[in-house]
Protein backbone atom coordinates (compact mmCIF):
# COMPACT_ATOMS: atom_id res chain seq x y z
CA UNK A 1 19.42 -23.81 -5.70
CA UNK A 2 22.56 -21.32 -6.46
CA UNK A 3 23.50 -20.92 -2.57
CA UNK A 4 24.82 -17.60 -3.78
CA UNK A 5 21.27 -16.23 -4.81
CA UNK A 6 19.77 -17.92 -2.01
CA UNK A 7 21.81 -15.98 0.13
CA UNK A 8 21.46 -12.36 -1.80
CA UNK A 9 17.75 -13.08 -1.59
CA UNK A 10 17.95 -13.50 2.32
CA UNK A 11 19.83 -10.64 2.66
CA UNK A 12 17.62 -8.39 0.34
CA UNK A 13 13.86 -9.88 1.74
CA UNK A 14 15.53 -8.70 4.99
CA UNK A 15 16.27 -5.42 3.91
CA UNK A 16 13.07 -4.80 2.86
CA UNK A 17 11.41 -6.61 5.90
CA UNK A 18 13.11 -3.53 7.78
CA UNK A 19 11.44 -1.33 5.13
CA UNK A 20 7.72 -3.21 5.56
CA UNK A 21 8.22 -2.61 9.51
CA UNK A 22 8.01 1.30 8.21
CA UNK A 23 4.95 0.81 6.44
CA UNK A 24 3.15 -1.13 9.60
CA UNK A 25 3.46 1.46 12.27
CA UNK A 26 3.56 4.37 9.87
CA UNK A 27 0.33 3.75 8.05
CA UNK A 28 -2.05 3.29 10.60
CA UNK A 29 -0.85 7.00 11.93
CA UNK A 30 -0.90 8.61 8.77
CA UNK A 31 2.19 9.34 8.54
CA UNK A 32 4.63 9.09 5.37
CA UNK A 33 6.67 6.26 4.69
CA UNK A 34 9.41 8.32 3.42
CA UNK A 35 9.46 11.25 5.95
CA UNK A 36 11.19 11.94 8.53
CA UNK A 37 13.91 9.03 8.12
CA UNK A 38 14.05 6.21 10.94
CA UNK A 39 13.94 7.27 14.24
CA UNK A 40 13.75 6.12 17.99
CA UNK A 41 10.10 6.76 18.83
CA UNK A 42 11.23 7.78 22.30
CA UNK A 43 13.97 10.23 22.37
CA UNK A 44 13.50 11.22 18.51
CA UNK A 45 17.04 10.60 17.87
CA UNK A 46 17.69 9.67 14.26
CA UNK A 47 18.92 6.21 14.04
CA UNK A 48 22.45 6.03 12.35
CA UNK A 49 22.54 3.61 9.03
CA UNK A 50 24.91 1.43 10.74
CA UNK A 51 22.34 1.04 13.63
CA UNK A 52 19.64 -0.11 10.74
CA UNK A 53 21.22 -3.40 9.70
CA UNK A 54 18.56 -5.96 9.61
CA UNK A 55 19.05 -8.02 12.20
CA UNK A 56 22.21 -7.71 13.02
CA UNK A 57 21.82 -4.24 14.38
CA UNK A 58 19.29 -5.55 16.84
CA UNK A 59 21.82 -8.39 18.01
CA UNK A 60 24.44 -6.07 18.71
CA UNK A 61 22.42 -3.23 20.14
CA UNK A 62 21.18 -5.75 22.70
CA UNK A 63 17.91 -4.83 21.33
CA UNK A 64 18.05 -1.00 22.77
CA UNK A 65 18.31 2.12 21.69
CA UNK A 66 21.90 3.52 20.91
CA UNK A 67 20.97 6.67 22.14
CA UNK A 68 17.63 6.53 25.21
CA UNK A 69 18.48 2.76 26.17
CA UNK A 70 14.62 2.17 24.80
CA UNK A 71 13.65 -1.92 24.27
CA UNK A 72 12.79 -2.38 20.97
CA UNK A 73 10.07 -4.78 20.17
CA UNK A 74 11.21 -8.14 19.73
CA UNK A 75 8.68 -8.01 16.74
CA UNK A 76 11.10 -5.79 14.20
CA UNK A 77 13.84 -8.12 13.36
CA UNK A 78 11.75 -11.15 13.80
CA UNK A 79 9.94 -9.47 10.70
CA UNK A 80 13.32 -8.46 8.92
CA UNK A 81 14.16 -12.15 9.39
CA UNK A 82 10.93 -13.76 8.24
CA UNK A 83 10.89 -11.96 4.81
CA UNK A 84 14.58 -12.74 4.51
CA UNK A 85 13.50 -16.46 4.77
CA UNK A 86 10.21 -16.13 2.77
CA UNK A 87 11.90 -14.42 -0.05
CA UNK A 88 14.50 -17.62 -0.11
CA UNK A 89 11.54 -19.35 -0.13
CA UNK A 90 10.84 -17.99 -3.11
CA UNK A 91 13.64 -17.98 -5.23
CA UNK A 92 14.31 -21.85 -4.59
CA UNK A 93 10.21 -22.65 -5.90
CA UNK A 94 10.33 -19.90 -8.32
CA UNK A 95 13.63 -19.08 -9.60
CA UNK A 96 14.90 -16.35 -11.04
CA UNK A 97 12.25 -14.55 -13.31
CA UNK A 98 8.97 -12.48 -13.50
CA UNK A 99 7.24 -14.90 -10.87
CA UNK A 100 10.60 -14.40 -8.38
CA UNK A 101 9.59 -10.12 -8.50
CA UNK A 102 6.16 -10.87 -8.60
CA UNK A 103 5.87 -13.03 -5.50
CA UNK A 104 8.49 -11.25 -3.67
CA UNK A 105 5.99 -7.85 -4.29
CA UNK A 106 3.10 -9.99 -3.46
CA UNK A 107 4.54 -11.56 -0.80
CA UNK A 108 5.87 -7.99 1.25
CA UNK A 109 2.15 -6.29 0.08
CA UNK A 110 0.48 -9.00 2.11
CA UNK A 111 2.56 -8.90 4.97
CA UNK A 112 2.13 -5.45 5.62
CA UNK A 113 -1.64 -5.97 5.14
CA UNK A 114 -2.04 -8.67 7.72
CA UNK A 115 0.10 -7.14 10.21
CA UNK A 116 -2.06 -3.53 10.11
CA UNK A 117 -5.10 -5.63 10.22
CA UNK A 118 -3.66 -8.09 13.12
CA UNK A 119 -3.25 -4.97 15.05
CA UNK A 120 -5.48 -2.59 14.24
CA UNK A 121 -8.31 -4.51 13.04
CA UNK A 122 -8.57 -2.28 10.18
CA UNK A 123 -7.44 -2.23 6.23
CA UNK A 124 -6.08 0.25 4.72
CA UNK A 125 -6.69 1.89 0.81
CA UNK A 126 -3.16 2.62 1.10
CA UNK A 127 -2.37 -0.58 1.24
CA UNK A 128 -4.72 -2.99 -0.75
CA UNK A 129 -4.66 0.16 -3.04
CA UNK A 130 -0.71 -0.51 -4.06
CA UNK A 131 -1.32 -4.45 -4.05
CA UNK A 132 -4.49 -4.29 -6.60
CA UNK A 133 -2.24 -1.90 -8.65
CA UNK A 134 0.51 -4.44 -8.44
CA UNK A 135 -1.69 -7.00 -9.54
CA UNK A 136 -2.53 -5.34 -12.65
CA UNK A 137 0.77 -4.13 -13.49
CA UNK A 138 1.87 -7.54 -13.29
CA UNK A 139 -0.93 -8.41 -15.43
CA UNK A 140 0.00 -6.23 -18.14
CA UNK A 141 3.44 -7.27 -17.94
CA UNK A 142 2.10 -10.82 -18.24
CA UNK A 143 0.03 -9.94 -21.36
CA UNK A 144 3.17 -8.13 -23.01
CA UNK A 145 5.03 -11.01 -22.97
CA UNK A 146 2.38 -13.71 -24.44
CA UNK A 147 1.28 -15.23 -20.57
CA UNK A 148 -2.10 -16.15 -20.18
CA UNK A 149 -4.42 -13.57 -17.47
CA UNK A 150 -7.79 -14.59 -17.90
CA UNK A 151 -7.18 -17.02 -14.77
CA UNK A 152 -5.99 -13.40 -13.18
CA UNK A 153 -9.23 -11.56 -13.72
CA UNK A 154 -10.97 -14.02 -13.38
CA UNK A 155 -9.18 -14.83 -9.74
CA UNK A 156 -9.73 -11.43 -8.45
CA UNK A 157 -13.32 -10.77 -9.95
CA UNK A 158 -14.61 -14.65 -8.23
CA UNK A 159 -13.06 -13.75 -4.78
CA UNK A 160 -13.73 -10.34 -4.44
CA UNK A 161 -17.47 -10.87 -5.06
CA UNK A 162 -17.63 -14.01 -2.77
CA UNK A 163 -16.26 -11.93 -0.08
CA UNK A 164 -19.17 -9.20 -0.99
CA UNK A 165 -21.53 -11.95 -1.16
CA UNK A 166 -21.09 -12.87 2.32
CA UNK A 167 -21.07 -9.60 3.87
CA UNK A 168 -23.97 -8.60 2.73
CA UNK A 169 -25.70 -12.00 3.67
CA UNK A 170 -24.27 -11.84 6.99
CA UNK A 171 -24.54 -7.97 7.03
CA UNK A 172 -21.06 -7.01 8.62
CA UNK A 173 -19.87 -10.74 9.22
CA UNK A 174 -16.63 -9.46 7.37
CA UNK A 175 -15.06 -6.19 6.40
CA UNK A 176 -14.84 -4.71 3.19
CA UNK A 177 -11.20 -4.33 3.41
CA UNK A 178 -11.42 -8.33 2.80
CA UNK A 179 -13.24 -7.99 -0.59
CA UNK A 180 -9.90 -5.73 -1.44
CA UNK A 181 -7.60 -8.61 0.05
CA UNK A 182 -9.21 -11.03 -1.91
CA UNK A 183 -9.30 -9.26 -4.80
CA UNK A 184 -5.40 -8.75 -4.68
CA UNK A 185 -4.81 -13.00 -4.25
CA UNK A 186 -6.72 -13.20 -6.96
CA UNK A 187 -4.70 -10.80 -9.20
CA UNK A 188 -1.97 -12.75 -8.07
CA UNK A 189 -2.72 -16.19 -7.69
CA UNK A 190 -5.29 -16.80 -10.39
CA UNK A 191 -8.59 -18.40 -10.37
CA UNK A 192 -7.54 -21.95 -9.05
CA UNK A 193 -4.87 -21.10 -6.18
CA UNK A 194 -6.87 -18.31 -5.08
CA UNK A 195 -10.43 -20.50 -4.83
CA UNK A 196 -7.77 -22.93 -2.52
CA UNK A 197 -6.66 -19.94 -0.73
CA UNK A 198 -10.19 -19.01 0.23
CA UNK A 199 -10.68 -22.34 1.54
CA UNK A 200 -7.69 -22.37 3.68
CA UNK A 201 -8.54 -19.02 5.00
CA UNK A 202 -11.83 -20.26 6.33
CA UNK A 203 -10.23 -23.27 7.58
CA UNK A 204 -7.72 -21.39 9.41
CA UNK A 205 -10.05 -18.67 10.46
CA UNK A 206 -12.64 -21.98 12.18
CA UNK A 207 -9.77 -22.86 13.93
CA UNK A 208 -7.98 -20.59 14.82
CA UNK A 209 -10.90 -18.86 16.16
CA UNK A 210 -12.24 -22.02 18.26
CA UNK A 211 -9.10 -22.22 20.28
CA UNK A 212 -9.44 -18.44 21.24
CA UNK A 213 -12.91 -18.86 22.05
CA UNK A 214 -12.00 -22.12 23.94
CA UNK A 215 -8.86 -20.18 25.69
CA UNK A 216 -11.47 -17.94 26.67
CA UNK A 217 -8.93 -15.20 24.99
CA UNK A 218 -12.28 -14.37 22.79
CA UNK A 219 -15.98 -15.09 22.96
CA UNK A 220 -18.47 -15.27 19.78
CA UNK A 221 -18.98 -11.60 20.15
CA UNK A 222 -15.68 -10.72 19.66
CA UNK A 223 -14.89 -9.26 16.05
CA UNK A 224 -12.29 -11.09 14.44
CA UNK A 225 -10.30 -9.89 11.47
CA UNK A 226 -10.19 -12.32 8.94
CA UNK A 227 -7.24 -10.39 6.30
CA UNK A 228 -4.72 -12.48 9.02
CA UNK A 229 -5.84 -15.67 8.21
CA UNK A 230 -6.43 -14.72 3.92
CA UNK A 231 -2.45 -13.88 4.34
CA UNK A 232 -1.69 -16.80 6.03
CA UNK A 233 -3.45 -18.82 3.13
CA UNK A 234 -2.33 -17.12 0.46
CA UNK A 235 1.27 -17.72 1.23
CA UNK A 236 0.91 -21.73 1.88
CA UNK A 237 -1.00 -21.62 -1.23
CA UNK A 238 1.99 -19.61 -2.98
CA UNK A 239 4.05 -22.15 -1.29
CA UNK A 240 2.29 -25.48 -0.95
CA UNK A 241 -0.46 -24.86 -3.20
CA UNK A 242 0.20 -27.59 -5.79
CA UNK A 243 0.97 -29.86 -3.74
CA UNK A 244 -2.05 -29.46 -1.99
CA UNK A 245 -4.01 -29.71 -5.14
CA UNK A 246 -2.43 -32.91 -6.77
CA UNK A 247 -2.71 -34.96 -2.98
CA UNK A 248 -6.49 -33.51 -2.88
CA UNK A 249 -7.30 -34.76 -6.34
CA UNK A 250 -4.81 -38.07 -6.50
């Protein structure tokens, strides 16, 4: 790894971790991503750019407002420095290429989907809209330059109906802002990775689900979201997923 691009890839993923912490408490309201520019959502005071460095800003700022003295969750630059670290992550199993942008879109589309969903327990066209759109752009891209896609459509067709499938068996075991997740990994991932992905998810979602029940933090009542736990999969299969595939099957 060129510690150089490692580091301009830490420092970029963190920029636009600041930019996907928009997205999550924007959306849900309905408000635009774009309009009005960053602001304390306690006095209204229109946060200076040098008060918006990822990270850093927070540090300094003792985690306050310049302006009101408002805490600000703990949760933004832990975000910012996440995506700085996934998008490293990236670069050093991908390289620099078409996979490096299309993970790295992949990656921050996800992100803001599972964090919506975490906390809202909703899913959002907005959202899984601009990640299926991705996914075909890429695909096009893909096409254009002689790379295989079948495994693409194919990916995204499978999962997206297996999600449907069980829905409709279990009649509202799962949302349909899952089938839309789904169909986005496998846009992304291709058949193979994203049939692994599934099974993580369902892994993950047994388990992770037992211990809360267990914790008594929920009962088998409670509604769940599962687009958490298909994010959480789809980026150890982006990461992992090979590996997980050759120790499965050697």
């Amino acid at each position: 790894m060129d510690i150089y691009y490692g580091i301009l890839a830490f420092i970029f993923g963190t920029i636009i971790g600041s930019f996907l912490n928009v997205c999550i408490y924007r959306i849900p309201k309905g408000e635009s991503i774009l309009h009005p520019p960053s602001h304390c959502m306690n006095c209204n005071k229109k946060i200076k750019a040098y008060d918006m460095i990822p990270v850093i800003s927070y540090i300094i700022l003792r985690g306050r407002c310049r302006y009101c003295g408002k805490k600000i969750h703990l949760r933004y630059p832990v975000l910012e420095f996440i995506t700085g670290l996934l998008y490293v992550l990236i670069y050093i199993n991908f390289g620099v290429g078409i996979e490096l942008i299309k993970y790295m879109v992949f990656i921050s589309i996800m992100i803001v989907i599972g964090m919506i969903d975490f906390h809202t327990t909703d899913v959002y066209l907005k959202t899984t809209g601009t990640g299926i759109i991705a996914g075909i752009i890429f695909l096009v891209i893909y096409f254009y330059i002689g790379l295989p896609i079948k495994t693409y459509v194919y990916g995204g067709v499978s999962a997206g109906v297996f999600i449907a499938l069980i829905i409709l068996i279990t009649k509202g075991g799962m949302g349909w802002g899952d089938v839309e997740i789904a169909l986005i990994c496998g846009l992304f991932l291709g058949f193979k990775y994203t049939m692994l992905m599934l099974f993580l998810a369902f892994i993950i979602g047994a388990v992770i689900g037992l211990v809360l029940i267990l914790l008594g933090k929920k009962s088998r009542k409670d509604y769940i979201p599962f687009g958490p736990f298909i994010v959480i999969a789809s980026f150890i299969t982006v990461f992992l997923g090979q590996s997980i595939l050759n120790w499965y099957l050697f």
